[in-house]
C-alpha atoms as a PDB file:
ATOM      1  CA  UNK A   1     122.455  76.835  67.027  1.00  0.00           C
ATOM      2  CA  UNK A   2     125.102  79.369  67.245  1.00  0.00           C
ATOM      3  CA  UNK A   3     124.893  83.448  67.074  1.00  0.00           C
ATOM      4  CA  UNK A   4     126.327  83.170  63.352  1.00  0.00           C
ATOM      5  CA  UNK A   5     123.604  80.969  61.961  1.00  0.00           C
ATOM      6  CA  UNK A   6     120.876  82.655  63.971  1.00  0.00           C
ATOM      7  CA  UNK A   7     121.628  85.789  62.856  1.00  0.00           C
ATOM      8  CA  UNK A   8     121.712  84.771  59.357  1.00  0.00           C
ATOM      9  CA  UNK A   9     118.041  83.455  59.160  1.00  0.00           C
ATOM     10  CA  UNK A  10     117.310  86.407  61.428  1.00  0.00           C
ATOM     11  CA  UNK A  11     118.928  88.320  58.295  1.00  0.00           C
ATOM     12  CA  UNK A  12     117.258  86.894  55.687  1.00  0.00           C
ATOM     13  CA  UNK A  13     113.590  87.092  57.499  1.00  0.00           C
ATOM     14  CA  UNK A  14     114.094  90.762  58.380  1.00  0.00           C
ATOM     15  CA  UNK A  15     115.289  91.572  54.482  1.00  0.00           C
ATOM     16  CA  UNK A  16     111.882  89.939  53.929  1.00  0.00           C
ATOM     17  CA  UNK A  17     109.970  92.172  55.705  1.00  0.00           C
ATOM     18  CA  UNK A  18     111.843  95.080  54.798  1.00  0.00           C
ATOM     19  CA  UNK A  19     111.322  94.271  51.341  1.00  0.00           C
ATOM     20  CA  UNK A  20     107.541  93.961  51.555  1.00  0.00           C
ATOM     21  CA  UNK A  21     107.169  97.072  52.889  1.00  0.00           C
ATOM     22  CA  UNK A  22     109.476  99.346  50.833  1.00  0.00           C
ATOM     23  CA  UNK A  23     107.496  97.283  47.766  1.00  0.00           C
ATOM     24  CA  UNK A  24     104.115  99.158  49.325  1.00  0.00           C
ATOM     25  CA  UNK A  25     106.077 102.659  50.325  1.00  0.00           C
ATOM     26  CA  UNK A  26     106.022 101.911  53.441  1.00  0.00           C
ATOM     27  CA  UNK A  27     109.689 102.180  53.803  1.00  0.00           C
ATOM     28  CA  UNK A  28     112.311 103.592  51.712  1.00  0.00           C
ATOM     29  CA  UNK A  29     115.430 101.047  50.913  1.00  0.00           C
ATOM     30  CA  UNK A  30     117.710 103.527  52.826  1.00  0.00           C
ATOM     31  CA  UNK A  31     115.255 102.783  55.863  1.00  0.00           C
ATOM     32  CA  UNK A  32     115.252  99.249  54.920  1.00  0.00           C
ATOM     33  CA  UNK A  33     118.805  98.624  55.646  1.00  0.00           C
ATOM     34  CA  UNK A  34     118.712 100.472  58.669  1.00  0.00           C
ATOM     35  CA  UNK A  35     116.307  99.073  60.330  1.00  0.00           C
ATOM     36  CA  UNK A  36     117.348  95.648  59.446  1.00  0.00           C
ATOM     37  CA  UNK A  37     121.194  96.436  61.015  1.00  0.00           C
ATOM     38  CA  UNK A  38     119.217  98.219  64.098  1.00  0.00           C
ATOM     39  CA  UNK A  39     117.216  95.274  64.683  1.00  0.00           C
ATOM     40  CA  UNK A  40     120.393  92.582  63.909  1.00  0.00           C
ATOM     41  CA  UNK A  41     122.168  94.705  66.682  1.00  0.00           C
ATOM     42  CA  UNK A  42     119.788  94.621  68.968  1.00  0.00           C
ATOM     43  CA  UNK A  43     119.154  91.015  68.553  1.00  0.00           C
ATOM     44  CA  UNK A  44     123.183  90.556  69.347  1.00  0.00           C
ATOM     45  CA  UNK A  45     123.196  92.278  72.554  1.00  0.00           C
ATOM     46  CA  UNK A  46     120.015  90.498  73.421  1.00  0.00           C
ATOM     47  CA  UNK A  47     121.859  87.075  72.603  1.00  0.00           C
ATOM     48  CA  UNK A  48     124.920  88.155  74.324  1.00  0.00           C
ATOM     49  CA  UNK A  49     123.196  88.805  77.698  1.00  0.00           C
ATOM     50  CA  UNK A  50     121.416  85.297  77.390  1.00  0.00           C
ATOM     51  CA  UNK A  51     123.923  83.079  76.842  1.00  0.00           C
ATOM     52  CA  UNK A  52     126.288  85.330  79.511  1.00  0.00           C
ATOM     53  CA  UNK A  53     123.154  84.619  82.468  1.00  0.00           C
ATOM     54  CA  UNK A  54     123.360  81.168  80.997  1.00  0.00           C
ATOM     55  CA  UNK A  55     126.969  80.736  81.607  1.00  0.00           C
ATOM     56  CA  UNK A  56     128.051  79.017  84.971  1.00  0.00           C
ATOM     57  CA  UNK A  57     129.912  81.539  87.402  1.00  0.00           C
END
């Protein structure tokens, strides 16, 4: 599995979320989306640093 699939189920589970909790006013959509692009971008540099340690020297 490579970043670009990964981060599209990681996508379409965080819309998920988002959406059930803007649907009880949790959230508003405007939150929604930023949350999900905070959480996508930390969930890059997270990937990033793993598969850098992973890499041989």
């Amino acid at each position: 599995m490579n970043w670009d699939s990964a981060q599209q189920i990681l996508r379409i589970l965080l819309q998920v979320g988002a959406g059930a909790l803007v649907s009880k006013g949790i959230l508003t959509e405007e939150m929604a989306a930023t949350a999900t692009g905070a959480v996508l971008s930390l969930a890059g540099v997270v990937w990033w640093a793993y598969w850098n340690r992973k890499r041989a020297a």
